[in-house]
Protein backbone atom coordinates (compact mmCIF):
# COMPACT_ATOMS: atom_id res chain seq x y z
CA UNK A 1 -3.14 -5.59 -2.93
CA UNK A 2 -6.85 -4.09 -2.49
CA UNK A 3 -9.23 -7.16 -1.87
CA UNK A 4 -12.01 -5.20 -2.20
CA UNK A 5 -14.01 -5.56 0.75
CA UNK A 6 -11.78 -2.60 3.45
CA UNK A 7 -13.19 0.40 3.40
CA UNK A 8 -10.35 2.38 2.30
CA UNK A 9 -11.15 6.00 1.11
CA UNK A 10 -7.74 6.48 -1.12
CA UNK A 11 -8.06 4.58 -4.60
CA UNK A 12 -4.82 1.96 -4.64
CA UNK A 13 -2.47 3.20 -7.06
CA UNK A 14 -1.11 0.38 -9.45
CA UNK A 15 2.53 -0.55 -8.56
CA UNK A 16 3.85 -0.11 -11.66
CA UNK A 17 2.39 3.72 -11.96
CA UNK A 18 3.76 4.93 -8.19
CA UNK A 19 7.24 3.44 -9.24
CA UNK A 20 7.02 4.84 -12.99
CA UNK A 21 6.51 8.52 -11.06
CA UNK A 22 9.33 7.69 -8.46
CA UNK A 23 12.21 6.66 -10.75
CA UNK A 24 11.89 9.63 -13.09
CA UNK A 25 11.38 12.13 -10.14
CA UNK A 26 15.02 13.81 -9.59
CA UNK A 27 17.34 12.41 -6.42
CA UNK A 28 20.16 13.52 -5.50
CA UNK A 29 22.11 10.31 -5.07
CA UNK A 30 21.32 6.51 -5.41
CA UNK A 31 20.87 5.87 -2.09
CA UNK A 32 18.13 9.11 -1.88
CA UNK A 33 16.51 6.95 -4.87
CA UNK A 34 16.19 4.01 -2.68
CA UNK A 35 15.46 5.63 0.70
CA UNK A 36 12.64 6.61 -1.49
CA UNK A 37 11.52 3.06 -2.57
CA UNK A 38 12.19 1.92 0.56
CA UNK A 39 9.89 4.17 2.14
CA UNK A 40 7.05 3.84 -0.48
CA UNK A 41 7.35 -0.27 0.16
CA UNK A 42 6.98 -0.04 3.95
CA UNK A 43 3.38 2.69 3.35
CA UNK A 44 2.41 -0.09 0.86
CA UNK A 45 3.26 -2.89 3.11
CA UNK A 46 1.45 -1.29 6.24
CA UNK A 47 -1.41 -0.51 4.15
CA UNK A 48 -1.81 -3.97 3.17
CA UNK A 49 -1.74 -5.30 6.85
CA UNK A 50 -4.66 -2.57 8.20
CA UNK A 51 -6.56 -3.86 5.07
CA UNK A 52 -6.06 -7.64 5.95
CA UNK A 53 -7.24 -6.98 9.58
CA UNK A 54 -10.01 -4.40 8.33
CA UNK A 55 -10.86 -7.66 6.21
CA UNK A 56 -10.86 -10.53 8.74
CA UNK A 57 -12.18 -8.18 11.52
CA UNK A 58 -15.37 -7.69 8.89
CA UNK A 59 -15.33 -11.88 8.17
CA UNK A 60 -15.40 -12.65 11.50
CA UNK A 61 -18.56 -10.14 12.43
CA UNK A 62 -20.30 -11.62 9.75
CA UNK A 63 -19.70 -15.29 10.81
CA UNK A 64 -21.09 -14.59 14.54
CA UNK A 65 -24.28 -16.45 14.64
């Protein structure tokens, strides 16, 4: 989830649109299918982190006197 305030220069895709281009997209097995949502969850998840750092990194510079 975006906050708003990292300077990210890729546009967060909504959830619900990266998974509605995943599922459709062909696999060859099940387990393909969720090696792929596996793999989009951990980029989402470490994207999230950076951003909460970027974020409290930039809150904390500001609150410096």
């Amino acid at each position: 989830m975006a906050t708003g305030t990292s300077n990210s220069p890729h546009q967060p895709i909504d959830a619900y649109t990266r998974l509605a281009h995943l599922l459709p997209t062909p696999t060859p097995d099940r387990e393909a299918l969720l090696d792929r949502l596996h793999e989009e969850l951990l980029t989402r998840e470490s994207r999230a982190y950076a951003a909460g750092w970027t974020d409290a990194l930039t809150e904390a510079r500001r609150s410096r006197p």
